[in-house]
C-alpha atoms as a PDB file:
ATOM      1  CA  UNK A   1     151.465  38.073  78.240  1.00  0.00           C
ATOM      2  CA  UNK A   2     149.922  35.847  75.109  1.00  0.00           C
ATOM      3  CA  UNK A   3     151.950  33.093  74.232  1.00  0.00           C
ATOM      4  CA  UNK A   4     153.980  33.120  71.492  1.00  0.00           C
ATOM      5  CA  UNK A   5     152.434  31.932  68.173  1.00  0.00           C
ATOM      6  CA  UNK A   6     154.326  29.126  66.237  1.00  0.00           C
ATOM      7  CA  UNK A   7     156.579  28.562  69.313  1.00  0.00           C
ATOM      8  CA  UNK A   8     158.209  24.888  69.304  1.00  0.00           C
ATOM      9  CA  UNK A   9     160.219  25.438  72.213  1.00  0.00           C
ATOM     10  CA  UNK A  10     159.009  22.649  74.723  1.00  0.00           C
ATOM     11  CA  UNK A  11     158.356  19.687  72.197  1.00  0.00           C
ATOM     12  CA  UNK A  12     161.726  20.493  70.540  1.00  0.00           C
ATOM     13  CA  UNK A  13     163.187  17.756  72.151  1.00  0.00           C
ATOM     14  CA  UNK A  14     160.346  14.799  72.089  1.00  0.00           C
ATOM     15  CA  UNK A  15     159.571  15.928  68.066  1.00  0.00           C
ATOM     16  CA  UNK A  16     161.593  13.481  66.348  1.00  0.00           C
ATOM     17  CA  UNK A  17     160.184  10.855  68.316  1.00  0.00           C
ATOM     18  CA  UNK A  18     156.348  12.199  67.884  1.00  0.00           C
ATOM     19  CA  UNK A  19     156.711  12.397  64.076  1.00  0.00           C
ATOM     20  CA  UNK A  20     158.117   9.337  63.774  1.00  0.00           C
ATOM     21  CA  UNK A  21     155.347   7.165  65.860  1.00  0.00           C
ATOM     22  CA  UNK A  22     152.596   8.865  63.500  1.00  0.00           C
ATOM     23  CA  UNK A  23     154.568   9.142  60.349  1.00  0.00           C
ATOM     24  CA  UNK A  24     157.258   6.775  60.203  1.00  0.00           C
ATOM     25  CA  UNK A  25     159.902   7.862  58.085  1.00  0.00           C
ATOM     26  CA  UNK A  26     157.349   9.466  55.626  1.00  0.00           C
ATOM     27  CA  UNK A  27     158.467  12.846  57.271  1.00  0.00           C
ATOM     28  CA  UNK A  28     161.778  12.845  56.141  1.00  0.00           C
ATOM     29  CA  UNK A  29     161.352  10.613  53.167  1.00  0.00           C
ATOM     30  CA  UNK A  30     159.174  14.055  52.221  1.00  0.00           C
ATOM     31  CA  UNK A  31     162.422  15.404  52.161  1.00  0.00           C
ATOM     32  CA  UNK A  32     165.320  13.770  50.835  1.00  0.00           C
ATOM     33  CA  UNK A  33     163.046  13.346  47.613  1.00  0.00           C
ATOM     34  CA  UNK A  34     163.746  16.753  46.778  1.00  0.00           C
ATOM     35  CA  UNK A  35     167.331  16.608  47.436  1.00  0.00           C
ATOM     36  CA  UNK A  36     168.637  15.600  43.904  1.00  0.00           C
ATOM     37  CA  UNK A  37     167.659  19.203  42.476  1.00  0.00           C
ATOM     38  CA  UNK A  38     170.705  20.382  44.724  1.00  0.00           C
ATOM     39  CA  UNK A  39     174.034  21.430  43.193  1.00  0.00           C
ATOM     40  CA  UNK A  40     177.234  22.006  44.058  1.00  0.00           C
ATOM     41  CA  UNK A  41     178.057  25.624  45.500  1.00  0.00           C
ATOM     42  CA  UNK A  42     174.902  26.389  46.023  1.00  0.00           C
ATOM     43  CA  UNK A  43     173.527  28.367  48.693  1.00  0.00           C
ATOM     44  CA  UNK A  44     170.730  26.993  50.769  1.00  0.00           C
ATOM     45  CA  UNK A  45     168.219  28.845  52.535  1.00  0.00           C
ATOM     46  CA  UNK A  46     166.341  25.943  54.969  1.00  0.00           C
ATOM     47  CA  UNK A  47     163.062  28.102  56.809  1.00  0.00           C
ATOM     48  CA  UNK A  48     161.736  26.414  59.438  1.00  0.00           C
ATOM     49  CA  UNK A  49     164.360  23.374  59.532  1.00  0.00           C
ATOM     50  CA  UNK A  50     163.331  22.311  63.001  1.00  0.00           C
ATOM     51  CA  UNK A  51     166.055  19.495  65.154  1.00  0.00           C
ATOM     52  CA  UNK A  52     168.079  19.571  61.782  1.00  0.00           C
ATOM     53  CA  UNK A  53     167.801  16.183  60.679  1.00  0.00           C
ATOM     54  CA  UNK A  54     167.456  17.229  57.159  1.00  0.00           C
ATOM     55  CA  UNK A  55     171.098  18.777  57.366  1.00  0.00           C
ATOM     56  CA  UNK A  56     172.297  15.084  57.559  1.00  0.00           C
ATOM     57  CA  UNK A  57     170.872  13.995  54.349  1.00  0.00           C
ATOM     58  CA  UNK A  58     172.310  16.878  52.635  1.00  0.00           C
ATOM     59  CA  UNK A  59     175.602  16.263  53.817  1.00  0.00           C
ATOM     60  CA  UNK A  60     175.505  12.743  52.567  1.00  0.00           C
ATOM     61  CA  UNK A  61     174.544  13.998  49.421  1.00  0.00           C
ATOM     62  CA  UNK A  62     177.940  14.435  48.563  1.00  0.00           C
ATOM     63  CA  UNK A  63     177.275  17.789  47.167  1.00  0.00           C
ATOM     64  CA  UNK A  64     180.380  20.087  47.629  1.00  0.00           C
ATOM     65  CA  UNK A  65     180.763  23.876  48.442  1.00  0.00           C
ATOM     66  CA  UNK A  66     176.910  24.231  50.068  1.00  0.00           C
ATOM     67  CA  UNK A  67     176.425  27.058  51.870  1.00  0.00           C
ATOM     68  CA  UNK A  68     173.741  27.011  54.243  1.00  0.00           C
ATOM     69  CA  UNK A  69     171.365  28.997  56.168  1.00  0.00           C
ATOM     70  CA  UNK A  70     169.558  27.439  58.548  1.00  0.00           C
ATOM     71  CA  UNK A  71     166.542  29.454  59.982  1.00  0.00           C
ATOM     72  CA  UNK A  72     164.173  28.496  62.772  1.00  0.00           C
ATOM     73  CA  UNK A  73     162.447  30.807  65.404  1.00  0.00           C
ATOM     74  CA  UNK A  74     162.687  27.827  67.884  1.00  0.00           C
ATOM     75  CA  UNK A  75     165.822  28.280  69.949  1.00  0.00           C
ATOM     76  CA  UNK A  76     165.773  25.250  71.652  1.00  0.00           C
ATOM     77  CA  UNK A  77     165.261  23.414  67.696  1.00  0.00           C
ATOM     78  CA  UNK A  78     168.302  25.102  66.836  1.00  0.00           C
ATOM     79  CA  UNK A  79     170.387  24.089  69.584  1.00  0.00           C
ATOM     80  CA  UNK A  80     169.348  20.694  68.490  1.00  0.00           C
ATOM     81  CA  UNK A  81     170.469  21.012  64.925  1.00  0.00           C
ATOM     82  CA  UNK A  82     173.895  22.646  65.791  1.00  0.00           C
ATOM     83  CA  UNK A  83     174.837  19.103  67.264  1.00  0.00           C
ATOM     84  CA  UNK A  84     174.595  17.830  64.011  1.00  0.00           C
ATOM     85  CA  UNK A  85     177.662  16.567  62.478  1.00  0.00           C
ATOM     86  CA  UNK A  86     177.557  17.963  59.120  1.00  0.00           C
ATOM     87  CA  UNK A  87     181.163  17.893  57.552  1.00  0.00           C
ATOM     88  CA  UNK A  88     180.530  18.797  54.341  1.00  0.00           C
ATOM     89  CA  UNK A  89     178.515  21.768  54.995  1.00  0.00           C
ATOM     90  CA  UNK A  90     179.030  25.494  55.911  1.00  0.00           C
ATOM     91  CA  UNK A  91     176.033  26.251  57.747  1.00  0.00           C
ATOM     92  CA  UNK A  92     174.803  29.993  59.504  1.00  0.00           C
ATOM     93  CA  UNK A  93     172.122  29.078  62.356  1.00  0.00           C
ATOM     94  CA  UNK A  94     169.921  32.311  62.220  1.00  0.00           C
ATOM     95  CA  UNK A  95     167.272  32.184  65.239  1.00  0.00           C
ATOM     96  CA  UNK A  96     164.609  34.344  63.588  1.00  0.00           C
ATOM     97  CA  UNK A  97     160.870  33.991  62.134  1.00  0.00           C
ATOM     98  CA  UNK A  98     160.521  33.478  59.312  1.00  0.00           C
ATOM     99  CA  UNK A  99     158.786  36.764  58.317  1.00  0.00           C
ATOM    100  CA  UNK A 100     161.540  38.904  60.069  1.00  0.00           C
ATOM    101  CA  UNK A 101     164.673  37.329  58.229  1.00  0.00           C
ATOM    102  CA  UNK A 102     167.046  40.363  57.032  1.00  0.00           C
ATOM    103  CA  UNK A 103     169.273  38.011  55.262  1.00  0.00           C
ATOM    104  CA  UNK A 104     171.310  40.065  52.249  1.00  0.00           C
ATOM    105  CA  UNK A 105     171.906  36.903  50.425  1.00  0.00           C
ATOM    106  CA  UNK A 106     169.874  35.899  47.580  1.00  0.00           C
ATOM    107  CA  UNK A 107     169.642  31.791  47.469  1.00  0.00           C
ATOM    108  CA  UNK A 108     169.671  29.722  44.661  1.00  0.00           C
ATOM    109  CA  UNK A 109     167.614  26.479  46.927  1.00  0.00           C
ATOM    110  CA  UNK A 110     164.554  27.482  49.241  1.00  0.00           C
ATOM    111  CA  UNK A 111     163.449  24.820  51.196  1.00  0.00           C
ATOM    112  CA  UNK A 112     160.678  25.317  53.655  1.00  0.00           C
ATOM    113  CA  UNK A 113     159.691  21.499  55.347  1.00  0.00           C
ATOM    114  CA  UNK A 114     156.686  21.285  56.643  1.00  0.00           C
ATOM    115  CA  UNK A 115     156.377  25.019  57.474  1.00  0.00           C
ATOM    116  CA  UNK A 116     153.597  26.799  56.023  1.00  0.00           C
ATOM    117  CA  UNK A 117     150.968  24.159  58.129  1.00  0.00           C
ATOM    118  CA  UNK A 118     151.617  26.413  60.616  1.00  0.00           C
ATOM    119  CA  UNK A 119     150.338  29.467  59.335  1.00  0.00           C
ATOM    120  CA  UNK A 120     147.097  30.983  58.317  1.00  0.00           C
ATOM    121  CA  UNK A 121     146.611  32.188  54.727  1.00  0.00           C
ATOM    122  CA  UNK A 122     147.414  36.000  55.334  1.00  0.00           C
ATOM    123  CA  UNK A 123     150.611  34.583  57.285  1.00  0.00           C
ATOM    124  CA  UNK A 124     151.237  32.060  54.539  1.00  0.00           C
ATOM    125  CA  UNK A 125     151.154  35.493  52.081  1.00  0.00           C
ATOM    126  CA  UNK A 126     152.992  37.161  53.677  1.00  0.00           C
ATOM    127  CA  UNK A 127     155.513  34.288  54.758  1.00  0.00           C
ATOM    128  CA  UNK A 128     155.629  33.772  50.898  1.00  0.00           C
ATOM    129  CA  UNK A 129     156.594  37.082  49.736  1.00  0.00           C
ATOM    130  CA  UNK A 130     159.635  37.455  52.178  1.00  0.00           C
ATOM    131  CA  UNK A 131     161.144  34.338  51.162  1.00  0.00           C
ATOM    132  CA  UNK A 132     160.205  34.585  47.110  1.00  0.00           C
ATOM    133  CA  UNK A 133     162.702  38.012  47.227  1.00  0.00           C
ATOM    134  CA  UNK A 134     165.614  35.627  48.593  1.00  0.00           C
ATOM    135  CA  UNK A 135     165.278  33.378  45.432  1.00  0.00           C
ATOM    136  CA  UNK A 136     167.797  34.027  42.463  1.00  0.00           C
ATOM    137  CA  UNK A 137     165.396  33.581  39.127  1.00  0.00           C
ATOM    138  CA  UNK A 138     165.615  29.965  37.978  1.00  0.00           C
ATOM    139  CA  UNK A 139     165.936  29.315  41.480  1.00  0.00           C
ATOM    140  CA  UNK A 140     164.470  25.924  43.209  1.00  0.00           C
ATOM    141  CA  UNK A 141     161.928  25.684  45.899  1.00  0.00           C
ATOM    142  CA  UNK A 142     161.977  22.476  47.642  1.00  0.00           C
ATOM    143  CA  UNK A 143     158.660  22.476  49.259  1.00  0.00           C
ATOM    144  CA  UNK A 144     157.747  19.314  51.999  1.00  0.00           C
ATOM    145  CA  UNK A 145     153.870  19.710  53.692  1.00  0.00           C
ATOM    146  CA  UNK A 146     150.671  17.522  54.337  1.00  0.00           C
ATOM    147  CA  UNK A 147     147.931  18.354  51.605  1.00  0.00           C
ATOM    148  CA  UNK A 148     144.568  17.212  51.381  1.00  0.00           C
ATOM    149  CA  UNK A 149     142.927  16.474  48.018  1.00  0.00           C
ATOM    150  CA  UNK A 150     139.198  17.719  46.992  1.00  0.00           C
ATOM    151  CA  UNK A 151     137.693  14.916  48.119  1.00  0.00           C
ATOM    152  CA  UNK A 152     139.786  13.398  50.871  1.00  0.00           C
ATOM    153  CA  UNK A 153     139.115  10.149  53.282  1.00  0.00           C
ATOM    154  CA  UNK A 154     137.582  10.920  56.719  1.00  0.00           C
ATOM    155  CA  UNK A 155     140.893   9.665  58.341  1.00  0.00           C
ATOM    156  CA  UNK A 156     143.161  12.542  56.853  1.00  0.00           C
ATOM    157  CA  UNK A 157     140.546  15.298  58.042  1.00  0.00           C
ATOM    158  CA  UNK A 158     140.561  13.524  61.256  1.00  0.00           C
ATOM    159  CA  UNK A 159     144.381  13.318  61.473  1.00  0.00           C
ATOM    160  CA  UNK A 160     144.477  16.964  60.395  1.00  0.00           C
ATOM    161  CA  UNK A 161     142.143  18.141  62.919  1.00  0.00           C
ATOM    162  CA  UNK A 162     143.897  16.351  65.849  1.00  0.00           C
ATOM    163  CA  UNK A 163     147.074  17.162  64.985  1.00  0.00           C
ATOM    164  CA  UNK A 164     146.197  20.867  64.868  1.00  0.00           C
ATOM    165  CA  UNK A 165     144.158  20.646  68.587  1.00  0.00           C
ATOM    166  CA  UNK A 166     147.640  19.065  69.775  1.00  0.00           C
ATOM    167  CA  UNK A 167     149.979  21.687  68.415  1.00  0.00           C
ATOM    168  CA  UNK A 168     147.462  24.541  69.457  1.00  0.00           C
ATOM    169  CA  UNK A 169     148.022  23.441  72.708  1.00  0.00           C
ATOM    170  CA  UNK A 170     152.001  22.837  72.840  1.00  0.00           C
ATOM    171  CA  UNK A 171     153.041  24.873  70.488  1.00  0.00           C
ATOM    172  CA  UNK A 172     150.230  27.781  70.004  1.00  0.00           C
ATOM    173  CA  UNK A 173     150.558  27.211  66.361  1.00  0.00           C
ATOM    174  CA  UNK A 174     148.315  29.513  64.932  1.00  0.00           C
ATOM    175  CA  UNK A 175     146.773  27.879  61.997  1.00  0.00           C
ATOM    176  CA  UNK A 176     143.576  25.357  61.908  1.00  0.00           C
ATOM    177  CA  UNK A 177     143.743  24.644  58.494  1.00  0.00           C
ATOM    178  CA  UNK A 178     146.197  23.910  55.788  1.00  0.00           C
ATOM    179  CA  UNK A 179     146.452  27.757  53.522  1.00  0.00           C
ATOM    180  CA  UNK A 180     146.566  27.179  49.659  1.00  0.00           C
ATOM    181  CA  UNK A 181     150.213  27.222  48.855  1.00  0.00           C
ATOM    182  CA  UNK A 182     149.697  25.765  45.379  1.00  0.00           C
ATOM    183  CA  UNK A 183     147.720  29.582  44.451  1.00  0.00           C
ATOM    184  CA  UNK A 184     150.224  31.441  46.114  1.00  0.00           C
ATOM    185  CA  UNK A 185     153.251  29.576  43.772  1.00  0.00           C
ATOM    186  CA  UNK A 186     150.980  29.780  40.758  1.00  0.00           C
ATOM    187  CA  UNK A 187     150.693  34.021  41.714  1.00  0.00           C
ATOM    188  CA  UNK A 188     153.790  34.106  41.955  1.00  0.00           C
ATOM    189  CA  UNK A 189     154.622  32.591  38.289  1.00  0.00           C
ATOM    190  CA  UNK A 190     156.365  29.503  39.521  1.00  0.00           C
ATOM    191  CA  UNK A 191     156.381  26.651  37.631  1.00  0.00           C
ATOM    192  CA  UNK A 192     156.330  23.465  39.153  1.00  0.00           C
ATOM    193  CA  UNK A 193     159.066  20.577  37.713  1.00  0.00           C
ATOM    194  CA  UNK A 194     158.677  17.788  40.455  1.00  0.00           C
ATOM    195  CA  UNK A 195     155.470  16.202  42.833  1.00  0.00           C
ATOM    196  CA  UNK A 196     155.252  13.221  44.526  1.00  0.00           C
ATOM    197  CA  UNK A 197     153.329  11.720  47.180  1.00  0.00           C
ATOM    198  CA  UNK A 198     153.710  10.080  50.522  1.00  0.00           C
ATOM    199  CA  UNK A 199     151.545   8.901  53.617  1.00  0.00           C
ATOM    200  CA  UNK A 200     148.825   7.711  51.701  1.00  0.00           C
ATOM    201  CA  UNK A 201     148.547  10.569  49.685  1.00  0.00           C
ATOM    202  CA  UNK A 202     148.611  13.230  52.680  1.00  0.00           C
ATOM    203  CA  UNK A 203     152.159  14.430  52.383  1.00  0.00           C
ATOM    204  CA  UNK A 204     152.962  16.277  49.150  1.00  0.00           C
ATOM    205  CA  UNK A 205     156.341  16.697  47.495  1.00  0.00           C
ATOM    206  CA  UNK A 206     156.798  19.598  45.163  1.00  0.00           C
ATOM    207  CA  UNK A 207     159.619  21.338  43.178  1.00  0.00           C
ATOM    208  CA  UNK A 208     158.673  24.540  42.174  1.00  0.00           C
ATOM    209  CA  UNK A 209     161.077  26.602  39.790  1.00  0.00           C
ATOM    210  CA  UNK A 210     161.235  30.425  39.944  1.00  0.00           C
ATOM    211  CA  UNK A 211     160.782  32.617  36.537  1.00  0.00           C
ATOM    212  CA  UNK A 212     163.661  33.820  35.403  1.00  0.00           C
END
């Protein structure tokens, strides 16, 4: 039986650590940039949240009445995150790809962290249109991922390349390259309203802004 692709299972529990000896805090810091577009009563859709760390940052936020979903297809990164103590959040664990979510619910904050690395372009597509119908118009997309410029230093294509041998390996992530997210939000008539940079210019932050 072929393993499953994208499957975090058996690193769930040594991830935080990982990250943080190769990034730092860069990983998260990725993250809680984006939080400030947040609102009160809005509802979150998180896609690929992983141990749930991120939960903690929105809860100390301060932001009242979130609703969250919180969707991973890793069970054993979801058991993780539901040990979070998150007080000031209502939060749905959903143990699902991404690409099979049924949610009803239409969201007015996507945030995908570090997801779409994992995918190849016709994933990433195809990733992209489930989760662009679950975003009200004038909705936010937080969006967290490494990105490498035209003309990047040996050391991030080396990084890169390593990183994806390692998580072929543990994690049968099926990618071996980062897709083009940027097209697929331009297609899509997003416009984006935020970007920064972290990690020496290998992590992007981006708020992207649906068309109402």
């Amino acid at each position: 039986m072929p393993a499953t692709k994208n499957n975090y299972d058996t690193i769930a529990r040594y991830y935080d650590f990982l990250s943080g000896l190769v990034f730092g805090k860069s990983l998260m810091k990725a993250q809680t940039c984006l939080l400030p577009y947040i609102n009160d009563n809005d509802k979150l859709l998180i896609a690929g949240g992983g141990t749930g760390k991120l939960l903690e940052e929105i809860n100390r936020t301060g932001k009242t009445g979130l609703n969250v979903v919180y969707l991973d297809a890793s069970s054993q990164m979801l058991r993780i995150a539901r040990k979070r103590k998150v007080p000031n959040l209502s939060v749905a664990f959903v143990h699902s790809p991404v690409r099979e979510l049924n949610e009803a619910a239409s969201f007015d904050i996507i945030i995908t962290p570090f997801l779409f690395d994992n995918f190849s372009i016709d994933s990433a597509k195809e990733i992209f249109t489930v989760l662009d119908k679950h975003l009200m118009p004038g909705g936010y997309w937080l969006f967290a991922d490494f990105r490498v410029d035209h003309d990047p230093p040996a050391w991030h294509k080396l990084l890169l390349k390593v990183m994806y041998r390692f998580f072929k390996i543990v994690s049968s992530v099926e990618a071996d390259h980062l897709p083009d997210t940027e097209s697929l939000f331009q297609q899509h008539r997003y416009h984006q309203v935020y970007m920064s940079r972290h990690y020496c210019r290998l992590i992007r932050s981006e708020v992207w802004q649906k068309e109402i």
